[in-house]
Protein backbone atom coordinates (compact mmCIF):
# COMPACT_ATOMS: atom_id res chain seq x y z
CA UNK A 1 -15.16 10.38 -12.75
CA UNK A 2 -17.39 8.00 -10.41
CA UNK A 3 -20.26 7.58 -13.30
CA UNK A 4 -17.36 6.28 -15.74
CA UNK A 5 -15.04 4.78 -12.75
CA UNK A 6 -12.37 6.19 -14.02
CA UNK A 7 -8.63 6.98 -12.20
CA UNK A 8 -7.53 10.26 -11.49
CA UNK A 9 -4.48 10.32 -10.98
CA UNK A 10 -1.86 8.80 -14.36
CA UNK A 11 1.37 7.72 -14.26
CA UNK A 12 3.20 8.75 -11.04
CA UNK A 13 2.65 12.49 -9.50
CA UNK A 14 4.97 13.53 -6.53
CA UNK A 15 4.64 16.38 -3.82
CA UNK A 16 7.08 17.63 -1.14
CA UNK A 17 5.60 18.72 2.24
CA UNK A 18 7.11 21.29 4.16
CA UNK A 19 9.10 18.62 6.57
CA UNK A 20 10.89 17.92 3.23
CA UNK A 21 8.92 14.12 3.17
CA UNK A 22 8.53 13.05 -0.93
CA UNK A 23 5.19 11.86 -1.35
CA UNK A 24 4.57 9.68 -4.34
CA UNK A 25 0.84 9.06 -5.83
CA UNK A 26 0.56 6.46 -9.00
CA UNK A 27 -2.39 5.59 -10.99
CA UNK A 28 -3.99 2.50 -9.72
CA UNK A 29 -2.30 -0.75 -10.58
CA UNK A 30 -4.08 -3.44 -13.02
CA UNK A 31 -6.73 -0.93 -12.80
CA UNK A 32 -9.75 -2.10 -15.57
CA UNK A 33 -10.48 2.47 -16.27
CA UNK A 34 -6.63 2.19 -17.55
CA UNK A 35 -7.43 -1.01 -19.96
CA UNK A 36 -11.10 0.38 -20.92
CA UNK A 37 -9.42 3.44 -21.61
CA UNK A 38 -6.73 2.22 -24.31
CA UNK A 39 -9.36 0.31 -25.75
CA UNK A 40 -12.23 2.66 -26.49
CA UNK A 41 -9.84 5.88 -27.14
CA UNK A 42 -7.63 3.79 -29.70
CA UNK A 43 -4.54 4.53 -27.82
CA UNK A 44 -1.41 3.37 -29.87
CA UNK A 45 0.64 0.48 -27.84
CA UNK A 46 4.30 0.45 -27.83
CA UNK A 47 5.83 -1.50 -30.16
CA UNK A 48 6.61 -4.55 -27.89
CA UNK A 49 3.33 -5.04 -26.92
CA UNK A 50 0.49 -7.00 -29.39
CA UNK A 51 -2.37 -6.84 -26.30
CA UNK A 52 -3.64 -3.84 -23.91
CA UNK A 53 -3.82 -6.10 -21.03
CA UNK A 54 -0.46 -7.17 -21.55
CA UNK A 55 0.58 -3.68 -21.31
CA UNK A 56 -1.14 -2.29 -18.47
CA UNK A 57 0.17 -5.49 -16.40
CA UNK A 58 3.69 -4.53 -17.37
CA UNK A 59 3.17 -0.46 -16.97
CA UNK A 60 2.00 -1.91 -13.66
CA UNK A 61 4.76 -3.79 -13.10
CA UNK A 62 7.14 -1.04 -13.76
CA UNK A 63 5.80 1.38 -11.05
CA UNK A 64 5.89 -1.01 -8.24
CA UNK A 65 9.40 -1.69 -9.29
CA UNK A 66 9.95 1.45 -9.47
CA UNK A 67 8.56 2.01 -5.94
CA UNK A 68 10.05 -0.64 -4.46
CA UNK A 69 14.04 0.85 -5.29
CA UNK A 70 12.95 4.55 -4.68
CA UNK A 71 10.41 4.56 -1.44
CA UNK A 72 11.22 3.62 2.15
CA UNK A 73 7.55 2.84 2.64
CA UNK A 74 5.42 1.65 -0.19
CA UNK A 75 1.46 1.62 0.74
CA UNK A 76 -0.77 -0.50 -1.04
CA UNK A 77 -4.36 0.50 -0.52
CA UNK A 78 -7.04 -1.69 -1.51
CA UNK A 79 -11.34 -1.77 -0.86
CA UNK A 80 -12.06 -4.85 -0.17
CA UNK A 81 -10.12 -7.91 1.51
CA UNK A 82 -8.66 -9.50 -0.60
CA UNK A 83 -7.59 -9.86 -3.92
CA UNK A 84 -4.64 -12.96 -4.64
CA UNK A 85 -3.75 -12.04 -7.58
CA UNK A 86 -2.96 -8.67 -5.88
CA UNK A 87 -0.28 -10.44 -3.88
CA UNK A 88 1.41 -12.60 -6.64
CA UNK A 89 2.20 -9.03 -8.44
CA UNK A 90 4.00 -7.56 -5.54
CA UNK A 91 6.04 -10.83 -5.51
CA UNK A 92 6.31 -10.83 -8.82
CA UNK A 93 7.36 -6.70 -8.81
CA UNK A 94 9.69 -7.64 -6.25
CA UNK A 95 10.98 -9.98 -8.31
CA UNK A 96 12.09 -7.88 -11.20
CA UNK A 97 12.80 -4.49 -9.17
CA UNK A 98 16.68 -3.36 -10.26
CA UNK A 99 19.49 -4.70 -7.86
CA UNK A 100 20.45 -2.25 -5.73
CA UNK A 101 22.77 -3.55 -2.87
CA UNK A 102 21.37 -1.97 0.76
CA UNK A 103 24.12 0.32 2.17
CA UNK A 104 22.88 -0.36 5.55
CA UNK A 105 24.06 -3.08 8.05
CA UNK A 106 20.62 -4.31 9.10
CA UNK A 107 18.97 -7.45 7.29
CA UNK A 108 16.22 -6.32 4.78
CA UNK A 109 14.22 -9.44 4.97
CA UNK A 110 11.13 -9.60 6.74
CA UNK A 111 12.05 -12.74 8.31
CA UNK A 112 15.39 -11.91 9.80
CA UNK A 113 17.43 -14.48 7.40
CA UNK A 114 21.10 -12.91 6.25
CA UNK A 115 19.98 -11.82 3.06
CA UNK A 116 19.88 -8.39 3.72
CA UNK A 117 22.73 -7.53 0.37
CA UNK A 118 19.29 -5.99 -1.23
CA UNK A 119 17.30 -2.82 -0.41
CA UNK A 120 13.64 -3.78 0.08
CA UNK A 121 11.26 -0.65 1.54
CA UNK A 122 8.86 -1.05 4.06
CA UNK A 123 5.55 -2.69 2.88
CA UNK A 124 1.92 -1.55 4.23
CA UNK A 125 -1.34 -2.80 3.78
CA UNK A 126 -4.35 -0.36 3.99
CA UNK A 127 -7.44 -1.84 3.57
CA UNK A 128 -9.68 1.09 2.48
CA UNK A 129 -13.49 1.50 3.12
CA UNK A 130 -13.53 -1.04 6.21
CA UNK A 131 -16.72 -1.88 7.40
CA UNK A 132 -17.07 -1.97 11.44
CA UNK A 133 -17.25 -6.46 11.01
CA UNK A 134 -13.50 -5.62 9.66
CA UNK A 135 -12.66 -4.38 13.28
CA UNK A 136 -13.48 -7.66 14.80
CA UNK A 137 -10.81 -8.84 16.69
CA UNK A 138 -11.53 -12.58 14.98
CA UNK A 139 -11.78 -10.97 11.76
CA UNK A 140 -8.83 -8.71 12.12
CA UNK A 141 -6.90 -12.12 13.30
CA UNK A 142 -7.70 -14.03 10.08
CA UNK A 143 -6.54 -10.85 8.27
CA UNK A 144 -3.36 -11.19 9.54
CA UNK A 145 -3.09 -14.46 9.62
CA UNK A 146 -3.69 -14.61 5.58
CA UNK A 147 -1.48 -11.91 4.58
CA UNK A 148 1.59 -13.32 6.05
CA UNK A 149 0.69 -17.02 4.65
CA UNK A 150 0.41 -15.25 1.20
CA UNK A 151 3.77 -12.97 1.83
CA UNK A 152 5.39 -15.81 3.85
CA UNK A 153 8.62 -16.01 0.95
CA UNK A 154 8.70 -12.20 0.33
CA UNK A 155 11.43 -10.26 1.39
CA UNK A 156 9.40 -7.09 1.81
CA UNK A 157 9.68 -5.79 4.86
CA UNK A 158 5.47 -6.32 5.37
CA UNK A 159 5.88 -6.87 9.06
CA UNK A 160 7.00 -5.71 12.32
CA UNK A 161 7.05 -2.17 11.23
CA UNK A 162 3.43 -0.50 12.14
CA UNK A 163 0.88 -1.59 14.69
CA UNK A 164 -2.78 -1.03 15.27
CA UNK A 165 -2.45 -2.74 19.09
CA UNK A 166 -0.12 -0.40 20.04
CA UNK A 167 -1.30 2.62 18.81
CA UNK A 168 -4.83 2.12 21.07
CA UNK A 169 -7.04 0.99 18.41
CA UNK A 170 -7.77 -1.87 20.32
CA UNK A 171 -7.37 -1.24 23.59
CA UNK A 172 -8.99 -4.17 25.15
CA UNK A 173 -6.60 -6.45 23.13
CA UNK A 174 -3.20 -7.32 24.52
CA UNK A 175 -0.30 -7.21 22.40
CA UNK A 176 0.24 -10.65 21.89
CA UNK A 177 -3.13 -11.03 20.47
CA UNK A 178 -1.67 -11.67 17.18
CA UNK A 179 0.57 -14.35 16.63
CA UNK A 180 2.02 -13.25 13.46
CA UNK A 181 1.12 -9.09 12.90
CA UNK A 182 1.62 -7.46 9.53
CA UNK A 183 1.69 -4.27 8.59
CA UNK A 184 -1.76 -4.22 8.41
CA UNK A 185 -4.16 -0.92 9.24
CA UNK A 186 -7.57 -0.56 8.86
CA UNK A 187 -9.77 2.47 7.31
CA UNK A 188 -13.50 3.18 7.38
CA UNK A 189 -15.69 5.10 4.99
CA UNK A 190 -14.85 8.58 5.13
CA UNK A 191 -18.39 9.28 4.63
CA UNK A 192 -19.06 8.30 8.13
CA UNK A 193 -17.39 11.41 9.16
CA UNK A 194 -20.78 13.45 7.65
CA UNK A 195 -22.78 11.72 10.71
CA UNK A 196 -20.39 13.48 13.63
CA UNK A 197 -21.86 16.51 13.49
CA UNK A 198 -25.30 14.91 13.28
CA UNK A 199 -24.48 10.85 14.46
CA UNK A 200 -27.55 8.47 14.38
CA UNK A 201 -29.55 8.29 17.67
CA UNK A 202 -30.92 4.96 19.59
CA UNK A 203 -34.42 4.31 18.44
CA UNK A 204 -37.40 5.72 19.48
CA UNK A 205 -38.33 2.65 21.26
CA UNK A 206 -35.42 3.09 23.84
CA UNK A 207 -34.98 4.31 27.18
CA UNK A 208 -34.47 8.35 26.59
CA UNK A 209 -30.82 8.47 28.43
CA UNK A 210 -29.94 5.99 25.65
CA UNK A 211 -31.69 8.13 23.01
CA UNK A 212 -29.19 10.89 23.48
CA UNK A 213 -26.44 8.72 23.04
CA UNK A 214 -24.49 8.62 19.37
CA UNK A 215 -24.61 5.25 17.63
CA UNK A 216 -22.25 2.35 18.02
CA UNK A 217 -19.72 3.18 15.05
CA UNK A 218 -16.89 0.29 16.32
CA UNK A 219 -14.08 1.40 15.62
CA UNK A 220 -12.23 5.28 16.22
CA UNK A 221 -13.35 7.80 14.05
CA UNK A 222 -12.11 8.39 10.41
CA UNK A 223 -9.74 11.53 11.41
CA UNK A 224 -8.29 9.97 14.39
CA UNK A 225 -7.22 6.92 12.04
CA UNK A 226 -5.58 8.80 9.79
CA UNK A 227 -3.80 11.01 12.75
CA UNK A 228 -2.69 6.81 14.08
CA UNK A 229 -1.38 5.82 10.44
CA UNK A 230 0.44 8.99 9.89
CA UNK A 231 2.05 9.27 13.31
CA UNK A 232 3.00 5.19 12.34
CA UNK A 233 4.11 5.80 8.84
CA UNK A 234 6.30 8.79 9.55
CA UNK A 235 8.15 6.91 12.55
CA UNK A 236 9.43 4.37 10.27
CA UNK A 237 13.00 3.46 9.79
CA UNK A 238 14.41 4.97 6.45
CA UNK A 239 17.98 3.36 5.93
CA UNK A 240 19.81 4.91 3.19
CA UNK A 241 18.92 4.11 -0.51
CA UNK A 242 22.17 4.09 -1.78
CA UNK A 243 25.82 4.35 -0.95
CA UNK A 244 25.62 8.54 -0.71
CA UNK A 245 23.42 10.60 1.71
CA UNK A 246 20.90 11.68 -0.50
CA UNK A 247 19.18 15.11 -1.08
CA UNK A 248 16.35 15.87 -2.64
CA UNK A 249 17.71 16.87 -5.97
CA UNK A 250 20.08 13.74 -5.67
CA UNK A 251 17.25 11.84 -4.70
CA UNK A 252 15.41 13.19 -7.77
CA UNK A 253 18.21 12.35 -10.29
CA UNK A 254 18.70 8.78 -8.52
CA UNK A 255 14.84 8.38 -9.15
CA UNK A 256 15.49 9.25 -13.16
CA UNK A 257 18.21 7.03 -13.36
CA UNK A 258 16.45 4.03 -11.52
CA UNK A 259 13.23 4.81 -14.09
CA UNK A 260 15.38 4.45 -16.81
CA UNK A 261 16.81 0.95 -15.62
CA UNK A 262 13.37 -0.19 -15.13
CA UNK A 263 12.13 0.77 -18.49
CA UNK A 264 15.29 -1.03 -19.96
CA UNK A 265 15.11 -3.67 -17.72
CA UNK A 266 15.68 -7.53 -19.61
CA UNK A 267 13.86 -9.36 -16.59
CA UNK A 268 10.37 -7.02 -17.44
CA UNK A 269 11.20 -7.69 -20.94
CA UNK A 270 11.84 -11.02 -20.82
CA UNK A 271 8.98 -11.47 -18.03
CA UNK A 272 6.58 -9.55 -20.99
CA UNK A 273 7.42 -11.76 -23.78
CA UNK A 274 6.50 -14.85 -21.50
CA UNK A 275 2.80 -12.74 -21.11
CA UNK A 276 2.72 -12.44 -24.59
């Protein structure tokens, strides 16, 4: 899979863990091992589509829709920081996900307006394979800083929600360090993890008290992120879906019918003949 760079996981795969919490895994979005795989395996396109690209944009497009009506948190993991075109398609998704009125009293949009008559879920950012200059507290301030400029007209809810200053990642930051913080959390390499059993020592040339001292890493270890984000994620607000308290079976059936409005949907097919 890594020679070829290829995705694992295709079309949308979901689990349930014992404290009854849906967990949905898609294939990657505009992902290049989806397009270079209709291309060299001769895959036959639907009908409505004359060019591969076009339809892996709008298969895509469908997911986060998707996503966006079903989920009460939506993560969007990327490697590197950061990829605009990345955050026109969320808009863009947003823009075409089905109606679906919020049964809850509390305003949906990210910026407290009163257009909270639509359900949007909770948006986070999780920029995978950080590298310890990402933990800079300059750094992590343009970060920010970018994101909401480039979400600024979303109604998303991509702030406000989750917190890396107050969950002691930074503890020599205040919380007010951040003038505008998004829903931003940071992950390093989980290969570092093979060095803390054996970490990397101080140099020969140093004193030998410093010699016996593990490396500067720069940021928590890779298992106590993971242990912040979780603890974050699963503390979030989840407002109803839809106007009945749903169960998982309901939820399951809601799901269907929702996948079938977004395959039928005229704003992706009108949105897809404009690609064409």
């Amino acid at each position: 899979m890594k020679e070829r760079g290829g995705n694992q996981t295709s079309g949308i795969d979901f689990f349930i863990t014992q404290e009854r919490i849906v967990f949905l895994d898609t294939q990657p979005i505009l992902s290049p091992s989806i397009l270079d795989h209709l291309i060299n395996n001769d895959r036959k396109l639907p009908p409505e589509y004359n060019l591969p690209h076009t339809y892996v944009e709008m298969q895509s497009l469908q997911i986060a829709a998707f996503l966006f009506t079903v989920c009460h948190v939506v993560i969007v993991v990327q490697d590197w920081f950061t990829d605009l075109s990345l955050y026109r398609f969320l808009q863009t998704a947003e823009m075409v996900k089905p109606s679906t009125p919020s049964p809850s009293h509390e305003s949906s949009s990210s910026s407290g307006s009163d257009e909270g008559t639509e359900y949007y879920p909770h948006l986070v950012f999780l920029q995978n394979k950080a590298r310890r200059e990402d933990f800079c507290p300059r750094k992590l301030r343009q970060m920010h800083l970018m994101i909401d400029q480039l979400m600024a007209h979303s109604h998303l809810r991509y702030k406000g929600t989750l917190s890396m200053l107050q969950c002691n990642v930074f503890p020599g930051l205040p919380p007010d360090f951040l003038d505008s913080e998004v829903n931003l959390f940071l992950m390093p390499f989980m290969d570092s993890e093979a060095e803390s059993e054996n970490p990397p020592r101080a140099g020969p040339s140093s004193s030998p008290l410093f010699s016996l001292l593990p490396g500067y890493r720069g940021h928590p270890s890779f298992q106590s992120l993971v242990s912040k984000l979780r603890s974050q994620v699963m503390s979030m607000a989840r407002p109803q879906l839809s106007h009945t308290i749903l169960t998982e079976k309901n939820w399951f059936h809601y799901a269907a019918r929702i996948w079938d409005g977004v395959k039928k949907s005229s704003a992706l097919a009108e949105y897809s003949r404009l690609l064409a």
